[in-house]
C-alpha atoms as a PDB file:
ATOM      1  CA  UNK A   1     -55.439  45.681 -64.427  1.00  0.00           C
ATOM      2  CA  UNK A   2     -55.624  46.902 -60.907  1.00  0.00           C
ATOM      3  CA  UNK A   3     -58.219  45.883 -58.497  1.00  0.00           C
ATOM      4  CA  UNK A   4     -59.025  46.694 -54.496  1.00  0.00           C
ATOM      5  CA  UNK A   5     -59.777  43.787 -52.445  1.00  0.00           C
ATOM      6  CA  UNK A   6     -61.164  44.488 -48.878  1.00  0.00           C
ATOM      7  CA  UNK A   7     -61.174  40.535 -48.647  1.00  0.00           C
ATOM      8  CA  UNK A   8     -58.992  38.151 -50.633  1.00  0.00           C
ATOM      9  CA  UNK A   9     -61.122  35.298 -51.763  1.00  0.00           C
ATOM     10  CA  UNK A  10     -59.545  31.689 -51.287  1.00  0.00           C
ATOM     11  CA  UNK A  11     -58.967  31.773 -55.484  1.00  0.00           C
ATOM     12  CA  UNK A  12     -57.064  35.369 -54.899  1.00  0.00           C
ATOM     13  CA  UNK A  13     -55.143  33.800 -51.594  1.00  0.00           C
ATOM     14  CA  UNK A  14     -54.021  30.711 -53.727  1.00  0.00           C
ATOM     15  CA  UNK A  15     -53.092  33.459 -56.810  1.00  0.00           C
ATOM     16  CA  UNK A  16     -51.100  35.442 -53.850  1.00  0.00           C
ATOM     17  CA  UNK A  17     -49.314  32.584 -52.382  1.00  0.00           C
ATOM     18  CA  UNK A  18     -48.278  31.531 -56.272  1.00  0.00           C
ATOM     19  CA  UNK A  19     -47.000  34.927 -57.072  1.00  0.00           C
ATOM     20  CA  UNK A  20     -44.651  34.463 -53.828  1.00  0.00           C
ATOM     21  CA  UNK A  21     -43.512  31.447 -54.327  1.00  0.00           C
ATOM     22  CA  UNK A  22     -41.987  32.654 -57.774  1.00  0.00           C
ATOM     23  CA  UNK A  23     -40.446  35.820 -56.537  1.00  0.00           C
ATOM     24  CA  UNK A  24     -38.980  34.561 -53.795  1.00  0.00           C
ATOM     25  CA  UNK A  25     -37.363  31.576 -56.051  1.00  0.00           C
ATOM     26  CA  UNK A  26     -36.235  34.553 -58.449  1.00  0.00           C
ATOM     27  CA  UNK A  27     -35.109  36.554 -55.893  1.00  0.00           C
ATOM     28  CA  UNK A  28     -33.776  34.434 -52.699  1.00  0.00           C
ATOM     29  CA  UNK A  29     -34.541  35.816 -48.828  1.00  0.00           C
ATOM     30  CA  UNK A  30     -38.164  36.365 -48.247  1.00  0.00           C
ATOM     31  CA  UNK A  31     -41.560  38.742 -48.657  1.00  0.00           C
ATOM     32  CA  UNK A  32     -43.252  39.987 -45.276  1.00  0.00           C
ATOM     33  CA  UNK A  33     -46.586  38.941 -46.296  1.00  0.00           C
ATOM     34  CA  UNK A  34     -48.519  38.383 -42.869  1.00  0.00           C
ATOM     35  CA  UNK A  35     -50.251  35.266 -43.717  1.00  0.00           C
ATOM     36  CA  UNK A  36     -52.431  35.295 -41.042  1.00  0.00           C
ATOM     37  CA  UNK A  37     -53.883  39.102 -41.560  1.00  0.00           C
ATOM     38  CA  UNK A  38     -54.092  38.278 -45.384  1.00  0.00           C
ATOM     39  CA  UNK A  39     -56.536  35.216 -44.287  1.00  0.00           C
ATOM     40  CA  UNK A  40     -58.889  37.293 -41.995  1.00  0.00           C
ATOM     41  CA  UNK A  41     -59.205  40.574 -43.182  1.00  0.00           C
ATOM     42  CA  UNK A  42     -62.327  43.069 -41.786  1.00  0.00           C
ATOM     43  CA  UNK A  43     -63.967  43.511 -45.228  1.00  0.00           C
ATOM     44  CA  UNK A  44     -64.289  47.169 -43.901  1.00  0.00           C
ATOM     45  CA  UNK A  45     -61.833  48.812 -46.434  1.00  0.00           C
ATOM     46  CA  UNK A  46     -59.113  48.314 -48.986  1.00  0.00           C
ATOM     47  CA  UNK A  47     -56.648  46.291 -47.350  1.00  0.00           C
ATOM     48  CA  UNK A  48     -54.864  44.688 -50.392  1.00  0.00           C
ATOM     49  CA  UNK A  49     -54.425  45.453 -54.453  1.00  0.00           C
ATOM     50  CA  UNK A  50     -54.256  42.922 -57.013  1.00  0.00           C
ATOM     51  CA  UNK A  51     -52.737  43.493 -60.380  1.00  0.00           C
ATOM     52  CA  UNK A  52     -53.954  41.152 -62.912  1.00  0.00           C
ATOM     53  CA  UNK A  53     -52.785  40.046 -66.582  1.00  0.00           C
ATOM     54  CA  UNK A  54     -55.675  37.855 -67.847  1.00  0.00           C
ATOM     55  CA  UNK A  55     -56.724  35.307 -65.269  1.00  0.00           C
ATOM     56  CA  UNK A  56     -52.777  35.418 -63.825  1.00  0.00           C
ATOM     57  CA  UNK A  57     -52.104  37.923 -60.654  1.00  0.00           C
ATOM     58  CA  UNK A  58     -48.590  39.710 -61.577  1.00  0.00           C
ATOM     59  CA  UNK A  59     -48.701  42.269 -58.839  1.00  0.00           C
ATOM     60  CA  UNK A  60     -49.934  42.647 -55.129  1.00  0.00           C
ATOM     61  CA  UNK A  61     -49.402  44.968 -51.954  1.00  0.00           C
ATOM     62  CA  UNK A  62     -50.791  44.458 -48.531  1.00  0.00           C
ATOM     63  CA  UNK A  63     -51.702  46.879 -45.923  1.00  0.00           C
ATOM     64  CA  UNK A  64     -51.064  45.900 -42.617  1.00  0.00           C
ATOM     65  CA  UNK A  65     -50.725  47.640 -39.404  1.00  0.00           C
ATOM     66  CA  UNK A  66     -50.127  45.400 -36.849  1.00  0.00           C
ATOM     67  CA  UNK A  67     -52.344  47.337 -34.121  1.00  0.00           C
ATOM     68  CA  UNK A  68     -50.159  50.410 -34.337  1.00  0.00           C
ATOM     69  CA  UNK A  69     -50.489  53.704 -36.143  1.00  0.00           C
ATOM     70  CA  UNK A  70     -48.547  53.405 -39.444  1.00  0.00           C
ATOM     71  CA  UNK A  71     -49.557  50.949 -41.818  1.00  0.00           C
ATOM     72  CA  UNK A  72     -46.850  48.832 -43.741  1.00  0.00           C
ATOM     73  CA  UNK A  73     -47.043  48.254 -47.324  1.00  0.00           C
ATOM     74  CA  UNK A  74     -45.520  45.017 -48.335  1.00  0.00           C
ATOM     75  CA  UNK A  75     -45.848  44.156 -52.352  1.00  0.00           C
ATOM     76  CA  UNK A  76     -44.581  42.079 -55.083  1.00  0.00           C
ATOM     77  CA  UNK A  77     -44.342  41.759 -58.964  1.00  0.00           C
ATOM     78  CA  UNK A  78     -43.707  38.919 -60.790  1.00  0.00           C
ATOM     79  CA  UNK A  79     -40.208  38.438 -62.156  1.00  0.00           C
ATOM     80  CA  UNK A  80     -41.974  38.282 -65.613  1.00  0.00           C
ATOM     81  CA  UNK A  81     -43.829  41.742 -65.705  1.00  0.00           C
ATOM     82  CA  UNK A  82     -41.116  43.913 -64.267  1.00  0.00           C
ATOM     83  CA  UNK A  83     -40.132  46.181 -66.197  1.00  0.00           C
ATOM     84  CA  UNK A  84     -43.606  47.523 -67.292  1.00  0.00           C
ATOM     85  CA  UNK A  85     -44.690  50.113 -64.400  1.00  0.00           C
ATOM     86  CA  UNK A  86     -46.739  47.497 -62.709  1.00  0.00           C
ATOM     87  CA  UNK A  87     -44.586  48.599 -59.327  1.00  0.00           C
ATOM     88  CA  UNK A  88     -45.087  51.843 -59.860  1.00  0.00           C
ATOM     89  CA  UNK A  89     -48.502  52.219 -60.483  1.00  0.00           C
ATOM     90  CA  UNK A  90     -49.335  50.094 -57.880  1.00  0.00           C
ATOM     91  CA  UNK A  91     -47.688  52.558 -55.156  1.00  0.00           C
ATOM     92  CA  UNK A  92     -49.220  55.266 -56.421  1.00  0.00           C
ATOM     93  CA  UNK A  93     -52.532  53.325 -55.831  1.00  0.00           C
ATOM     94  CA  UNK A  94     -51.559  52.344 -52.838  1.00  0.00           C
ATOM     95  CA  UNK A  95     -50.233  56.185 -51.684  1.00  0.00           C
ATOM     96  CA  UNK A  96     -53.963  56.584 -52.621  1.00  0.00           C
ATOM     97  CA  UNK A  97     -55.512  53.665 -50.325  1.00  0.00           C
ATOM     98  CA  UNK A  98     -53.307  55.005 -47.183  1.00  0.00           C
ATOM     99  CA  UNK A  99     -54.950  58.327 -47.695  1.00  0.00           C
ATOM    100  CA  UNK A 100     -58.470  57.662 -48.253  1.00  0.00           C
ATOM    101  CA  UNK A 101     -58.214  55.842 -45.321  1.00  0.00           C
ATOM    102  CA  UNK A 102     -56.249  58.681 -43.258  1.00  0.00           C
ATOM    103  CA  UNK A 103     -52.968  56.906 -42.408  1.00  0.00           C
ATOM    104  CA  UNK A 104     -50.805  58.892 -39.960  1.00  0.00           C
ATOM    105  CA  UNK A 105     -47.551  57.087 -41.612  1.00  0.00           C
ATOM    106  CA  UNK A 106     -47.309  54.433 -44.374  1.00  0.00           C
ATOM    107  CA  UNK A 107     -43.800  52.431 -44.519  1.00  0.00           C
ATOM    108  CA  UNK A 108     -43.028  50.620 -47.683  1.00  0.00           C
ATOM    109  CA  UNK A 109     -40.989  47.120 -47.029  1.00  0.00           C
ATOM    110  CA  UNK A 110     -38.068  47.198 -49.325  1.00  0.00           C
ATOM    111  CA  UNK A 111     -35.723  44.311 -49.113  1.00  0.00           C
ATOM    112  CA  UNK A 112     -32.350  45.419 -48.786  1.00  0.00           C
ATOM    113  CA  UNK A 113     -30.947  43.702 -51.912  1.00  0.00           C
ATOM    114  CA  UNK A 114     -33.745  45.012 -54.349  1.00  0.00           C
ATOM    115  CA  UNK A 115     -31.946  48.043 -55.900  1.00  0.00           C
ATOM    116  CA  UNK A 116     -35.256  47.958 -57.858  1.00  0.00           C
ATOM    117  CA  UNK A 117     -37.376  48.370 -54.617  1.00  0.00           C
ATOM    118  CA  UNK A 118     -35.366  51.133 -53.423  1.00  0.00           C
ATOM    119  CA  UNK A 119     -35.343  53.131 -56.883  1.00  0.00           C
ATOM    120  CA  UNK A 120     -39.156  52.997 -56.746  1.00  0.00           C
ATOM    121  CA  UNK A 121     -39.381  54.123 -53.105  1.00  0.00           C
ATOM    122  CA  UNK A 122     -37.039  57.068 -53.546  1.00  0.00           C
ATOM    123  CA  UNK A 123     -38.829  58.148 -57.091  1.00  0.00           C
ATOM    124  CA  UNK A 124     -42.296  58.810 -54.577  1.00  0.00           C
ATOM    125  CA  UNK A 125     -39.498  61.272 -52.498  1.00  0.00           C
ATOM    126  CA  UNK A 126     -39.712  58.007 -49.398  1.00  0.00           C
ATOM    127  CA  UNK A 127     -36.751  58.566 -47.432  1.00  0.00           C
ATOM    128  CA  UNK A 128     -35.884  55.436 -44.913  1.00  0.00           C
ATOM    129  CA  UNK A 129     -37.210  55.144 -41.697  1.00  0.00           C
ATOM    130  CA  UNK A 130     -35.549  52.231 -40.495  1.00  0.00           C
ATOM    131  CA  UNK A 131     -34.269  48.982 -41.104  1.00  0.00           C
ATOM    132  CA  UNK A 132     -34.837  45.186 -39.501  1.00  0.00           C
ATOM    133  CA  UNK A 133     -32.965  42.048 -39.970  1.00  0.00           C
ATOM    134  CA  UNK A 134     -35.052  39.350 -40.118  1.00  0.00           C
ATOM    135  CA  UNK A 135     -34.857  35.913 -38.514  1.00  0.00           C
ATOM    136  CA  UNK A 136     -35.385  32.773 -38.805  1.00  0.00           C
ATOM    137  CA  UNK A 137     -34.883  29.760 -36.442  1.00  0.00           C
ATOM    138  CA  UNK A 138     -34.906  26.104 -37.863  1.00  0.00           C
ATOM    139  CA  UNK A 139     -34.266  23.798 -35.054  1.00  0.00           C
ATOM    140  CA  UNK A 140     -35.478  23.118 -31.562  1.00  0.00           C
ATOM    141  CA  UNK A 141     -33.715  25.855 -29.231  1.00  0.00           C
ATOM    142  CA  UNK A 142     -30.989  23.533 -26.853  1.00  0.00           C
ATOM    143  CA  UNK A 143     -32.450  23.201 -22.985  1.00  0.00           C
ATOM    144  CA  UNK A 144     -31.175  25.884 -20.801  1.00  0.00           C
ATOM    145  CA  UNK A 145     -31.975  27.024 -16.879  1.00  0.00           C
ATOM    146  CA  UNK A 146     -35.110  27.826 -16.421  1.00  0.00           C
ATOM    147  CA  UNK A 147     -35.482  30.278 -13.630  1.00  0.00           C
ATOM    148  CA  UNK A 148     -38.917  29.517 -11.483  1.00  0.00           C
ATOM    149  CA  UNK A 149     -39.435  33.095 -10.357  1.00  0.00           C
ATOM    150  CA  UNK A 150     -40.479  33.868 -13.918  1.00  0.00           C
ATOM    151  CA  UNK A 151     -43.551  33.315 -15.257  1.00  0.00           C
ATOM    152  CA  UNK A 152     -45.950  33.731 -18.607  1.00  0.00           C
ATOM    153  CA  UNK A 153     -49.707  34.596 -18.122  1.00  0.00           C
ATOM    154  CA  UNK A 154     -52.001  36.147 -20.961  1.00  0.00           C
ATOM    155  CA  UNK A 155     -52.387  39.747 -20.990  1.00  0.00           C
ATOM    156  CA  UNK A 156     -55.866  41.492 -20.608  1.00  0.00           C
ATOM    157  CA  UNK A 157     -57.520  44.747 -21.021  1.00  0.00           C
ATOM    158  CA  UNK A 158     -56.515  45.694 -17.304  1.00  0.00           C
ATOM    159  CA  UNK A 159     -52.794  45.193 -18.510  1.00  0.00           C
ATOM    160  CA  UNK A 160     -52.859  47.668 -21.131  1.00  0.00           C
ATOM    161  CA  UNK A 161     -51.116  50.752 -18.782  1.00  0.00           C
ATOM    162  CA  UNK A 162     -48.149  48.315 -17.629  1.00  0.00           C
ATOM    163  CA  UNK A 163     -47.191  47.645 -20.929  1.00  0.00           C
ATOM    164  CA  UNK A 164     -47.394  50.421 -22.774  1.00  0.00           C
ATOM    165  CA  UNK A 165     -45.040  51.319 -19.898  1.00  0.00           C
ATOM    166  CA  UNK A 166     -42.208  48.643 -20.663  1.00  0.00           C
ATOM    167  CA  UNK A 167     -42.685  48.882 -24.524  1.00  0.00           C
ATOM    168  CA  UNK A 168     -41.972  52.383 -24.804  1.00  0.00           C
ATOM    169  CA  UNK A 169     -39.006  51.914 -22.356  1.00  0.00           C
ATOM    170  CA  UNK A 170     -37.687  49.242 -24.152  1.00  0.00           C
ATOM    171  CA  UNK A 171     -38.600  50.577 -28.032  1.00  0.00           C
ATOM    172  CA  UNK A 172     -38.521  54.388 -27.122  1.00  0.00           C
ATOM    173  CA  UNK A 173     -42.197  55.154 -28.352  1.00  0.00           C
ATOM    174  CA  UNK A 174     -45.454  53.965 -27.286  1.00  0.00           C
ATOM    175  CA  UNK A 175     -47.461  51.691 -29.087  1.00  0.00           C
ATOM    176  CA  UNK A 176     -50.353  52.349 -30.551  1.00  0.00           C
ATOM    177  CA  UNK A 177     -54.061  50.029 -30.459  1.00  0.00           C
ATOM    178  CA  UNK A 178     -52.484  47.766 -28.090  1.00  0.00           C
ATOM    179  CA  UNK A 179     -55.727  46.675 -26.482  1.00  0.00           C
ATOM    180  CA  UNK A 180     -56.944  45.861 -30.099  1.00  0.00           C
ATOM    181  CA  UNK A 181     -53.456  43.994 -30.809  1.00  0.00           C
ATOM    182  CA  UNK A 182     -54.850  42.497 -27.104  1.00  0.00           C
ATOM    183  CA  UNK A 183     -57.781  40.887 -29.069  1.00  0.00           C
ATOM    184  CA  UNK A 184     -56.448  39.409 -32.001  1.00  0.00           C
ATOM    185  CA  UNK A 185     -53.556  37.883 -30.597  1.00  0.00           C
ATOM    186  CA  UNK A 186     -51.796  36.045 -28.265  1.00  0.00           C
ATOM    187  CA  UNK A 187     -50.026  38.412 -26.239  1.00  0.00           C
ATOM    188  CA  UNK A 188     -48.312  37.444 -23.050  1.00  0.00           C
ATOM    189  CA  UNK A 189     -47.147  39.340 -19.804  1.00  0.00           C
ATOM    190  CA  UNK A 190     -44.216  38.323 -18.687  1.00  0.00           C
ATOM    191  CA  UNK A 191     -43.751  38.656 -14.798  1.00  0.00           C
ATOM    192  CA  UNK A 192     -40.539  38.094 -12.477  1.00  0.00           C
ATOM    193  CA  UNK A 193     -41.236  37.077  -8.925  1.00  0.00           C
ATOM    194  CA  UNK A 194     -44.640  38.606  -9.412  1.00  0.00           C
ATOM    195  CA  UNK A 195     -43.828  41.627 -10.973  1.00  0.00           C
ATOM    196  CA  UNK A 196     -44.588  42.785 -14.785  1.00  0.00           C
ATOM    197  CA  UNK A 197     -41.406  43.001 -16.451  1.00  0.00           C
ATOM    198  CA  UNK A 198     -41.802  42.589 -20.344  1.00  0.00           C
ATOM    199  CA  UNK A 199     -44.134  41.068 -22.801  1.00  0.00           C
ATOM    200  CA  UNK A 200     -44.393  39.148 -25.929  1.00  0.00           C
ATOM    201  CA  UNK A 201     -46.642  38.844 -29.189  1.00  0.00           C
ATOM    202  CA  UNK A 202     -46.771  34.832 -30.089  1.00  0.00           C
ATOM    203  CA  UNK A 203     -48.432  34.139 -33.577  1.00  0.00           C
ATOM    204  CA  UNK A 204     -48.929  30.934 -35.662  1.00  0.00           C
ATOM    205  CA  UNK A 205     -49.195  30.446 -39.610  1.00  0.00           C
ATOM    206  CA  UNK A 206     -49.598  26.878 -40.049  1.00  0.00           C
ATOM    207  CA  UNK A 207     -46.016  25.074 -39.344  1.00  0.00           C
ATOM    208  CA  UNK A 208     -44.307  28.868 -38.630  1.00  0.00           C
ATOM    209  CA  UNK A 209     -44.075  29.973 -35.379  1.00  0.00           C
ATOM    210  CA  UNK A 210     -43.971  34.177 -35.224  1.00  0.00           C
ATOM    211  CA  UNK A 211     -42.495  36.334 -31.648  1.00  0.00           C
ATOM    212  CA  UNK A 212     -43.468  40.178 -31.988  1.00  0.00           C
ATOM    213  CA  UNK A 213     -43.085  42.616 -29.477  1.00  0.00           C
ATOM    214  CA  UNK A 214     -40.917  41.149 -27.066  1.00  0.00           C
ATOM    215  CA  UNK A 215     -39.430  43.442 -24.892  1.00  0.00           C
ATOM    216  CA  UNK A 216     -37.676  43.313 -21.348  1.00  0.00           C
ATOM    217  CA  UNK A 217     -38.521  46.505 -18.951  1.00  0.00           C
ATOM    218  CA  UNK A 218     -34.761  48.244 -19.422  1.00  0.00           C
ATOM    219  CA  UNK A 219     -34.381  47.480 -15.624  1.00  0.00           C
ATOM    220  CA  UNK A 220     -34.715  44.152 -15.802  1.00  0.00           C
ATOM    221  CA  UNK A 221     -32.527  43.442 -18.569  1.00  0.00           C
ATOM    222  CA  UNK A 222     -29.158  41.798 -18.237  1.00  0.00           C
ATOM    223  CA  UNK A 223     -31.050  38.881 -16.024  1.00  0.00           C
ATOM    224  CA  UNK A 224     -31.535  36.199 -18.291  1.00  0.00           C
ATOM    225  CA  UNK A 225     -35.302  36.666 -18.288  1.00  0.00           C
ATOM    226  CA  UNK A 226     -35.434  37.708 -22.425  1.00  0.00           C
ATOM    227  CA  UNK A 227     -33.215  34.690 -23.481  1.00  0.00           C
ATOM    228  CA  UNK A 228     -35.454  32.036 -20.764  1.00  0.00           C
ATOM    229  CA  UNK A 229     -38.977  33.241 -22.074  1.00  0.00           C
ATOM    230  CA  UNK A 230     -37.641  33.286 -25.468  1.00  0.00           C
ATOM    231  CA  UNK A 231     -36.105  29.687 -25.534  1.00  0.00           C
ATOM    232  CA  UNK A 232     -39.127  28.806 -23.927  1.00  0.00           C
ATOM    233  CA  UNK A 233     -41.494  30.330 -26.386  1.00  0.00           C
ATOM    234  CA  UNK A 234     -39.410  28.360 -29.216  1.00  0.00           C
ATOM    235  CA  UNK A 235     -39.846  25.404 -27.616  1.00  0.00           C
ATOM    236  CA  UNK A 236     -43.089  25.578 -26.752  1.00  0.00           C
ATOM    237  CA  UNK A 237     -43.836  25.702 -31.256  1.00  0.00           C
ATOM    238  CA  UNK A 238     -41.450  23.163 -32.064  1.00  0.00           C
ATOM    239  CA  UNK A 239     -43.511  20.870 -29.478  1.00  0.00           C
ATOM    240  CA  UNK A 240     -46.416  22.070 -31.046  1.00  0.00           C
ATOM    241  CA  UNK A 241     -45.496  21.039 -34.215  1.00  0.00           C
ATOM    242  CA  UNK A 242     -44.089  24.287 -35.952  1.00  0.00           C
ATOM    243  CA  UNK A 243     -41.133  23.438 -38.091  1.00  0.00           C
ATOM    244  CA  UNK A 244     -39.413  27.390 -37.666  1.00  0.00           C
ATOM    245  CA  UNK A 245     -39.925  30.419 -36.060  1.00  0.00           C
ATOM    246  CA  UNK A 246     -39.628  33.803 -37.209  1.00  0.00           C
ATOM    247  CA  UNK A 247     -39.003  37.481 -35.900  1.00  0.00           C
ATOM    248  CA  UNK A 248     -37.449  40.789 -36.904  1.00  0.00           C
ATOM    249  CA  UNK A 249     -34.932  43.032 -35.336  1.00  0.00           C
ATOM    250  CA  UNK A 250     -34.170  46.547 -35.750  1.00  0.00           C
ATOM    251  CA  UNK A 251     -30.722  46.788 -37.048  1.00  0.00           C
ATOM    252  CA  UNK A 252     -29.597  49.451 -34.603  1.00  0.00           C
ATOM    253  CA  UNK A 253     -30.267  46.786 -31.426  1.00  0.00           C
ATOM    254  CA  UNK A 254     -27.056  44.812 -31.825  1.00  0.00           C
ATOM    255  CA  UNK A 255     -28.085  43.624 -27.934  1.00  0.00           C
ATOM    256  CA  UNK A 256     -31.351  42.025 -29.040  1.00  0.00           C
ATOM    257  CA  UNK A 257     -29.226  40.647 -32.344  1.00  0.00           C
ATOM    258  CA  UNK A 258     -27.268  39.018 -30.815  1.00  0.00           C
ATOM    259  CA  UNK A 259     -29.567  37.135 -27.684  1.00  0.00           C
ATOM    260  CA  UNK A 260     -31.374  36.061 -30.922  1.00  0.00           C
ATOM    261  CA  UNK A 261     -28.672  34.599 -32.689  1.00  0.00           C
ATOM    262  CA  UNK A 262     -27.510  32.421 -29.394  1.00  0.00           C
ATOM    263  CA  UNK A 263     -30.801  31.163 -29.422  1.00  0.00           C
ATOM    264  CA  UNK A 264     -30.011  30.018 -32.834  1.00  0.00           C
ATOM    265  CA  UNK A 265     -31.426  32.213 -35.148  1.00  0.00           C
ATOM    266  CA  UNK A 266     -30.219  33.244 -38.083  1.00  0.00           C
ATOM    267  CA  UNK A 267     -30.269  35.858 -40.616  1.00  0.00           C
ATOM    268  CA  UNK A 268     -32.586  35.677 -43.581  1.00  0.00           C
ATOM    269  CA  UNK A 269     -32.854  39.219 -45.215  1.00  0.00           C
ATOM    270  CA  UNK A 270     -32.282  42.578 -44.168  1.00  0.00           C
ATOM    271  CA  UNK A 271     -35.551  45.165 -44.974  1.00  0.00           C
ATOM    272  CA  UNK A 272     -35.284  48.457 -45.369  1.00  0.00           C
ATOM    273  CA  UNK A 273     -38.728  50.744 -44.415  1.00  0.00           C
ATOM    274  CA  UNK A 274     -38.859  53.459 -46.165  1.00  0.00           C
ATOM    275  CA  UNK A 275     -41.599  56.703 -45.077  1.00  0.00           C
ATOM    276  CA  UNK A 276     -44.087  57.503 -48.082  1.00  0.00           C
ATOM    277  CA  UNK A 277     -45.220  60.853 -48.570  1.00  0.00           C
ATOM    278  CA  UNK A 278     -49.073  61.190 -47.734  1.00  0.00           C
ATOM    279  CA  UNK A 279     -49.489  65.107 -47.751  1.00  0.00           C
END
């Protein structure tokens, strides 16, 4: 049975949690399920869909959207109830959700190796939109120069034109609800010899460490600056007690891939986000 939640209850978050921990042992890699949103959602509208046999959750999707315009569907069944339409019910419910509320875009997280996954997305008519290798670094980044002339300082409200500026030079697009992304999490302006020059995202789900929107103003790349704020980010969790950090990667950015990798991260799946039809 399917129900809404427009806040998961601790009993549904330990249920949620559960149901990961068996699909990823099924299944290997990992699920994006943003931990953090999951735990402090608005109670303002359907943000995430149990499916439930009994008292046991077999299904869920989440709705997240990260401050931007296009929400991102990430959902699960249970290795036991495949097989039963329990995925595909639940994207049609939550095509549904992403309309009521108005979506512009909805992107369904497909892991790469789920021939499953893709099936389901394709059988809507979602065509992919892009992929992302994600990351996932285990150890305490070695030492490395780090270059005085550039410094970390929280963004504000007043820094919202710069960096809209340097993330759609670096990503190609502007981003949407950054001041909102502003207020519910730690984003950084990173500044060389004074000067704005990129920015960064930093989360924190208990010992995980998360870096989102990092980017490097395209003429200041090639300096160093991306690989000394992001060992320094790194080491700045591990100190802090984190046991990994995490990020993603588009798949087309071989440059970013592989400043990420010297750091020492490595690959841990490869997801595929495929465009749902909302009209």
């Amino acid at each position: 049975m399917l129900q809404p939640r427009t806040r998961l209850s601790d009993d549904d978050l330990r249920a949620v949690a559960d149901l990961e921990r068996r699909v990823v042992a099924h299944d290997g890699g990992r699920l994006k399920i943003e931990w953090e949103d999951l735990r402090d959602r608005s109670g303002e509208r359907t943000n995430d869909l149990l499916w439930f046999e009994g008292e046991r959750v077999v299904g869920f999707a989440a709705f997240d959207s990260h401050g931007g315009p296009a929400v991102e569907i990430a959902g699960m069944v249970d290795p036991g109830a495949r097989g039963r339409g329990i995925g595909t019910a639940m994207l049609a419910a939550a095509i549904d959700v992403c309309r009521e509320r108005g979506s512009e875009q909805a992107l369904l997280i497909v892991p790469r190796a789920s021939e499953a996954g893709r099936h389901l997305a394709e059988s809507v008519g979602a065509s992919l939109e892009h992929s992302e290798h994600a990351l996932r670094l285990d150890r305490v980044p070695a030492e490395g120069v780090e270059d005085p002339a550039t410094t970390l300082r929280a963004a504000t409200a007043g820094d919202v034109p710069v960096l809209t500026q340097v993330l759609a030079a670096a990503f190609g697009h502007e981003p949407g609800h950054l001041l909102q992304s502003l207020r519910t999490s730690r984003t950084l302006v990173i500044e060389h010899d004074g000067e704005p020059v990129g920015t960064v995202r930093l989360t924190r789900d208990g010992e995980v460490g998360g870096v989102y929107g990092f980017a490097i103003d395209p003429r200041s790349q090639g300096r160093g600056i991306g690989r000394d704020v992001l060992r320094r980010s790194c080491r700045e969790f591990f100190a802090d007690g984190a046991t990994s950090v995490r990020l993603e990667v588009a798949v087309d950015n071989p440059r970013a891939l592989g400043l990420y990798t010297s750091i020492g991260f490595e690959p841990v799946t490869t997801e595929d986000y495929y465009d749902l039809p909302l009209t």
